[in-house]
C-alpha atoms as a PDB file:
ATOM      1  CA  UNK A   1     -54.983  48.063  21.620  1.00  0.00           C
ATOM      2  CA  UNK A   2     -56.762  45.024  19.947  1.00  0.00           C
ATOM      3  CA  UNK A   3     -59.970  44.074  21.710  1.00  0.00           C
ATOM      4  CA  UNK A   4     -60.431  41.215  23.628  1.00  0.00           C
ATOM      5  CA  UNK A   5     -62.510  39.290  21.343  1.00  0.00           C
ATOM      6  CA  UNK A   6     -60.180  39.637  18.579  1.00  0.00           C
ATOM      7  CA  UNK A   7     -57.484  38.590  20.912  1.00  0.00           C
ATOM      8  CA  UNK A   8     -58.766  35.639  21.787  1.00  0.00           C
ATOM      9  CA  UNK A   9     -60.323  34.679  18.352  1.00  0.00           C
ATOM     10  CA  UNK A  10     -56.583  34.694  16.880  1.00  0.00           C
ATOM     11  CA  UNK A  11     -56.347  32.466  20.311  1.00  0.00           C
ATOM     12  CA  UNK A  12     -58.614  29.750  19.687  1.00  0.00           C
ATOM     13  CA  UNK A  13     -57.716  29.422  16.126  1.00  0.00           C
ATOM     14  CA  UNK A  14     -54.147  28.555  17.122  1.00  0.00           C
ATOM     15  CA  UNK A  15     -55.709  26.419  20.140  1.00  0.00           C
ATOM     16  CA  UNK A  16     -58.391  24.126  18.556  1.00  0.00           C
ATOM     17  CA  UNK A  17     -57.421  20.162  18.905  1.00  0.00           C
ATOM     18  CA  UNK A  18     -58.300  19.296  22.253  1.00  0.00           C
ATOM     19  CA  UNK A  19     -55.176  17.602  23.203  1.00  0.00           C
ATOM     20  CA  UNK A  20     -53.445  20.570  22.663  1.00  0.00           C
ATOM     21  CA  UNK A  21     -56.018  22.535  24.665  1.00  0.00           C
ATOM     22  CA  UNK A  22     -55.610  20.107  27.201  1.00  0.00           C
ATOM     23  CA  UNK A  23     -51.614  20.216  27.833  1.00  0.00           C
ATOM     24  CA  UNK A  24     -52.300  24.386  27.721  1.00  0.00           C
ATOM     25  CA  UNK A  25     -54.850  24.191  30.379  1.00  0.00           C
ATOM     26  CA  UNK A  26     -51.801  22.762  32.249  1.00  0.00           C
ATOM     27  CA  UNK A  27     -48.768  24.416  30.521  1.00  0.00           C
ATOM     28  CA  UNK A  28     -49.866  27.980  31.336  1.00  0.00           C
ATOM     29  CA  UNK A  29     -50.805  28.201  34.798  1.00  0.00           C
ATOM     30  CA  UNK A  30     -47.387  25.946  35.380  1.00  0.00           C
ATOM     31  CA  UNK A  31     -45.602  29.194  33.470  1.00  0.00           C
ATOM     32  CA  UNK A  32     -47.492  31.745  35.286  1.00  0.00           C
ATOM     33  CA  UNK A  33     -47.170  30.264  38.549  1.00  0.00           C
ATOM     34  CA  UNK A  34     -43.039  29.346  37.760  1.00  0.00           C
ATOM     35  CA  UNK A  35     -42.718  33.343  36.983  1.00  0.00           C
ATOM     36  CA  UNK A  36     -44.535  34.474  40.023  1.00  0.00           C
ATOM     37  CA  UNK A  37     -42.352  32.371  41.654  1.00  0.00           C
ATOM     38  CA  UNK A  38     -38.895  33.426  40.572  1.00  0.00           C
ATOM     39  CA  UNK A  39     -40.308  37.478  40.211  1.00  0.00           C
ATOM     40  CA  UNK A  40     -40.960  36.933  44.283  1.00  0.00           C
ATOM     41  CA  UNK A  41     -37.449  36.468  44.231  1.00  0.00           C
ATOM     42  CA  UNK A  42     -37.073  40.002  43.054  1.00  0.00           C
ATOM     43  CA  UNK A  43     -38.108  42.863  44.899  1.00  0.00           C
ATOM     44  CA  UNK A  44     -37.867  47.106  45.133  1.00  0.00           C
ATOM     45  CA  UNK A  45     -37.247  48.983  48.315  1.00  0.00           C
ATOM     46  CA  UNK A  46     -39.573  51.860  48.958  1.00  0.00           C
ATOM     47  CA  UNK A  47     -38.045  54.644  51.028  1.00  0.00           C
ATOM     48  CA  UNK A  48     -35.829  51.974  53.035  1.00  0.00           C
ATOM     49  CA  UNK A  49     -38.943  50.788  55.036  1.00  0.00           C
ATOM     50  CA  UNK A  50     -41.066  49.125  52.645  1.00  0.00           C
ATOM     51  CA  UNK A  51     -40.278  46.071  50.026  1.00  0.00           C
ATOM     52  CA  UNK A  52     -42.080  45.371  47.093  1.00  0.00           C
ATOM     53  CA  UNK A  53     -41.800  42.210  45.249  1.00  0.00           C
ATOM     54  CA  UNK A  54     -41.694  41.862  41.620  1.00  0.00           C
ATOM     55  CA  UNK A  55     -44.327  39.591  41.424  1.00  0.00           C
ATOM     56  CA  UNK A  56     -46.817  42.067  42.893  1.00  0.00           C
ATOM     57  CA  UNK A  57     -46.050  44.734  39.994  1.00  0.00           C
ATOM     58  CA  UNK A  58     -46.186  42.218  37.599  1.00  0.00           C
ATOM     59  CA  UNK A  59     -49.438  40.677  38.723  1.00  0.00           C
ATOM     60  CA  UNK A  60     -50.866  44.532  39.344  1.00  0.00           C
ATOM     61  CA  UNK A  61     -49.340  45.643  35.858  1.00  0.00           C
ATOM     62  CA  UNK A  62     -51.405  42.510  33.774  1.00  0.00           C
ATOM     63  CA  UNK A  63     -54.538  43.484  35.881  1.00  0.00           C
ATOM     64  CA  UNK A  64     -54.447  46.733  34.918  1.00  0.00           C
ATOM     65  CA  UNK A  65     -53.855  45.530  30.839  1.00  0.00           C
ATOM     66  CA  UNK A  66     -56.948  42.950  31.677  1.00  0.00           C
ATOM     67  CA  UNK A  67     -58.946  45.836  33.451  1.00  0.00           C
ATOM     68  CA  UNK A  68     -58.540  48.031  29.793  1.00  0.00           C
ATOM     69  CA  UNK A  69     -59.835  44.761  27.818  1.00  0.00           C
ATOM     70  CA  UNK A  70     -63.105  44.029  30.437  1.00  0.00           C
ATOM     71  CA  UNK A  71     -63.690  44.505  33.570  1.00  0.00           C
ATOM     72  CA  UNK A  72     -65.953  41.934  34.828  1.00  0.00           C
ATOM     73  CA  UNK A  73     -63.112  39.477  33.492  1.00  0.00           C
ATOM     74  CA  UNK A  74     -60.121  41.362  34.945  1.00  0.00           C
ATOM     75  CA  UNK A  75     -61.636  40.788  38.235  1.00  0.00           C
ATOM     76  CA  UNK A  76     -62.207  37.415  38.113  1.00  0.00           C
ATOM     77  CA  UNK A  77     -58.579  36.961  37.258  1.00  0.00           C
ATOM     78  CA  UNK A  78     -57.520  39.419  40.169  1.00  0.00           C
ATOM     79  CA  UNK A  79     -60.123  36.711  42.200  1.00  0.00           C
ATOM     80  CA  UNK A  80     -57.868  34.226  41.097  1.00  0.00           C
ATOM     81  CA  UNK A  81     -53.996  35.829  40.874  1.00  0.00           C
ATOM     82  CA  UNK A  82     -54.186  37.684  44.228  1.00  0.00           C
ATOM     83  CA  UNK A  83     -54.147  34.218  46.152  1.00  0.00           C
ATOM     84  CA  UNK A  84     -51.906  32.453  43.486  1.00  0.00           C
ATOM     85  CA  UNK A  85     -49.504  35.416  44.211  1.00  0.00           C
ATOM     86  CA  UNK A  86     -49.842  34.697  47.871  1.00  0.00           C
ATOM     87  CA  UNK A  87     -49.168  31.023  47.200  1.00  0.00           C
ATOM     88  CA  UNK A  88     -46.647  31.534  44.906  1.00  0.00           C
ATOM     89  CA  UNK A  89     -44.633  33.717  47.344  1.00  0.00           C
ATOM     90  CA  UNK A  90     -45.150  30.853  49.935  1.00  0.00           C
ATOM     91  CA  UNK A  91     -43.557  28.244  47.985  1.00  0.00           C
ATOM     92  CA  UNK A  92     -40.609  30.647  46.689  1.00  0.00           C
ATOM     93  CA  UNK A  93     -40.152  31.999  50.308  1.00  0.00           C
ATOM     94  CA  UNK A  94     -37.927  35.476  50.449  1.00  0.00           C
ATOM     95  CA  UNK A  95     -34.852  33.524  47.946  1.00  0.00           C
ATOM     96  CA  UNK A  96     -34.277  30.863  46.171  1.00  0.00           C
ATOM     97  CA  UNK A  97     -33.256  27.285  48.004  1.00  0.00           C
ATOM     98  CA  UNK A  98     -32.737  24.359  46.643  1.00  0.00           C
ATOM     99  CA  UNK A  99     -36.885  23.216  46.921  1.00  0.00           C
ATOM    100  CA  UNK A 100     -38.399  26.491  45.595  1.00  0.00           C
ATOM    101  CA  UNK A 101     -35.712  26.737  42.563  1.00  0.00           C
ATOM    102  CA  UNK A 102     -36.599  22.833  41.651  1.00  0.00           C
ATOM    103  CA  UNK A 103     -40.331  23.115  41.493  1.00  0.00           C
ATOM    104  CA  UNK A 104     -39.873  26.720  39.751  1.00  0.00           C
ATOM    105  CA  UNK A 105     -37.743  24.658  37.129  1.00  0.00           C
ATOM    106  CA  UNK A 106     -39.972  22.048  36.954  1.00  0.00           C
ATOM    107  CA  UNK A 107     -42.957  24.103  36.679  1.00  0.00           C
ATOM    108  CA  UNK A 108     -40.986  26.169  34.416  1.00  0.00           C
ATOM    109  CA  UNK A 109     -39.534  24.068  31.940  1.00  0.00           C
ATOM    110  CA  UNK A 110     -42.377  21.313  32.002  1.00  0.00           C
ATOM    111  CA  UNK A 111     -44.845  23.974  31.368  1.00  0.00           C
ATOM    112  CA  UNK A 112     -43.315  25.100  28.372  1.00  0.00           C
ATOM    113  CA  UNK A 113     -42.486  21.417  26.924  1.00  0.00           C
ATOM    114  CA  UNK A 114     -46.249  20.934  27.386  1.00  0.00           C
ATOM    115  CA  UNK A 115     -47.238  24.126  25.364  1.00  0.00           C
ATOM    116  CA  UNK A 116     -44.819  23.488  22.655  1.00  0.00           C
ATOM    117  CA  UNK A 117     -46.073  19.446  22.523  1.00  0.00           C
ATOM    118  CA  UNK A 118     -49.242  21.173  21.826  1.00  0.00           C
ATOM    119  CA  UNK A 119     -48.302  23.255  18.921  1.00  0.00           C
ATOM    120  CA  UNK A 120     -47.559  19.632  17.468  1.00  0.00           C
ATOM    121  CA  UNK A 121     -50.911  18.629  17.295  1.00  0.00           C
ATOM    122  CA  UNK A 122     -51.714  22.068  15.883  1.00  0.00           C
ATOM    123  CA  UNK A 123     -49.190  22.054  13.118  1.00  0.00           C
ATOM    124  CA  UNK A 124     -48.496  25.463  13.853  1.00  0.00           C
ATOM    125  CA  UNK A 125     -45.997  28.405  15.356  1.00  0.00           C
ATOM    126  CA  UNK A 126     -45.945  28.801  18.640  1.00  0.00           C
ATOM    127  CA  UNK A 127     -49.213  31.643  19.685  1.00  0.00           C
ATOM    128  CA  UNK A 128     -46.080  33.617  21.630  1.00  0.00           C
ATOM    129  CA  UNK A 129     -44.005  33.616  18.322  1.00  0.00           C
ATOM    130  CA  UNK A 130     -46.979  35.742  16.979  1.00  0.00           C
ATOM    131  CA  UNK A 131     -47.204  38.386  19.049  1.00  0.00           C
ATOM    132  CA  UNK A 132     -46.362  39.110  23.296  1.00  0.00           C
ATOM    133  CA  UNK A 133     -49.637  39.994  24.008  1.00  0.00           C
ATOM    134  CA  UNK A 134     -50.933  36.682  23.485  1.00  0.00           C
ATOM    135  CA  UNK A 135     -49.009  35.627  26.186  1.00  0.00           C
ATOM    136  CA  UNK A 136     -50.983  37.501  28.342  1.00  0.00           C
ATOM    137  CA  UNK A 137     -54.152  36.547  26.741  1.00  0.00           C
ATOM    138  CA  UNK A 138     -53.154  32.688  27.121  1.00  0.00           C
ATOM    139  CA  UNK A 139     -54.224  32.909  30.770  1.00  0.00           C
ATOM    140  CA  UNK A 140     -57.160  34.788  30.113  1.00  0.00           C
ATOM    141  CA  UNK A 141     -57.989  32.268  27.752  1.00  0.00           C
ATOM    142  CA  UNK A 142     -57.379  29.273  30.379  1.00  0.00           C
ATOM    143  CA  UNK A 143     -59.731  31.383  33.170  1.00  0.00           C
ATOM    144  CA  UNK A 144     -62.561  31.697  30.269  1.00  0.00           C
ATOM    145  CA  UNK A 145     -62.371  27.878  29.576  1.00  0.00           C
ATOM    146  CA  UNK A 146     -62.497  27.612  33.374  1.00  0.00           C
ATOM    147  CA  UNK A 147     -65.216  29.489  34.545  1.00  0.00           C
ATOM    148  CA  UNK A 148     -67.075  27.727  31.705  1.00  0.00           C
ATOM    149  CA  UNK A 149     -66.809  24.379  33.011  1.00  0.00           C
ATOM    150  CA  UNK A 150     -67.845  25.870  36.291  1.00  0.00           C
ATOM    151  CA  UNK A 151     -70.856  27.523  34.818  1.00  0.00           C
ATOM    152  CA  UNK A 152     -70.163  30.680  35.783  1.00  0.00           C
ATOM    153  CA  UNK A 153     -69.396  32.603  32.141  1.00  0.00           C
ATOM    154  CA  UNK A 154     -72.560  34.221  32.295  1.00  0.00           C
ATOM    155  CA  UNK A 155     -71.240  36.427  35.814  1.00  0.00           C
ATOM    156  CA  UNK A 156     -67.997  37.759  33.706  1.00  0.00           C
ATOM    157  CA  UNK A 157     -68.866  37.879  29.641  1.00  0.00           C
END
């Protein structure tokens, strides 16, 4: 496994005109909220009594991946995905209707167009056409840029 830092070096290079940085800060929490949404919609039954939505592996699953790459970081993003899951679970309620399949959609498919409007300005390949993992590091990447507009880097790096 590649270590964070050289993850999200190969990151910023592909990510360094800020209007592009600016339509990812919104393109990939749109994504990541759109797929908790529609992987709510999923879900496993434990032993007939218990259910277990999608969403909840997936969000433990990329926790664990963070957790391997740093652990002050991984739980700042469980800080933030635990309640986005929540939220995300809200909005989707237990199936798909005709609200919760629109904004997943729109969330969705606007989050993508803004990503790939980015890679305009960049004059580049899509990050996710380089490798899957940066698709997890994407979000990482948006927290980082967070938490350093909120001053708080120095608690997680």
């Amino acid at each position: 496994m590649k270590s964070l830092e050289l993850q999200l070096s190969v990151y910023q290079q592909q990510h360094s005109h800020k209007i592009n940085n600016i339509l990812n800060y919104i393109g990939v929490p749109a994504v990541i909220f759109s797929l908790l949404m529609v992987f709510n919609w999923i879900s496993i039954d434990l032993a007939t009594k218990f259910q277990i939505s999608f969403s909840v592996i997936f969000v433990v699953g990329v926790l664990i991946y963070y957790f391997l790459l740093h652990k002050k970081l991984a739980i700042a993003a469980a800080i933030v995905a635990i309640p986005l899951t929540i939220i995300a679970a809200w909005v989707a309620k237990p199936f798909p209707n005709s609200f919760s399949g629109s904004i997943f959609l729109i969330l969705f498919i606007g989050g993508w167009i803004l990503q790939l409007i980015g890679t305009y300005f960049e004059k580049l390949k899509p990050i996710s056409l380089l490798s899957t993992t940066q698709l997890l590091i994407g979000p990482l990447f948006v927290l980082i840029k967070l938490l350093a507009v909120l001053k708080l880097t120095r608690f997680v790096m």
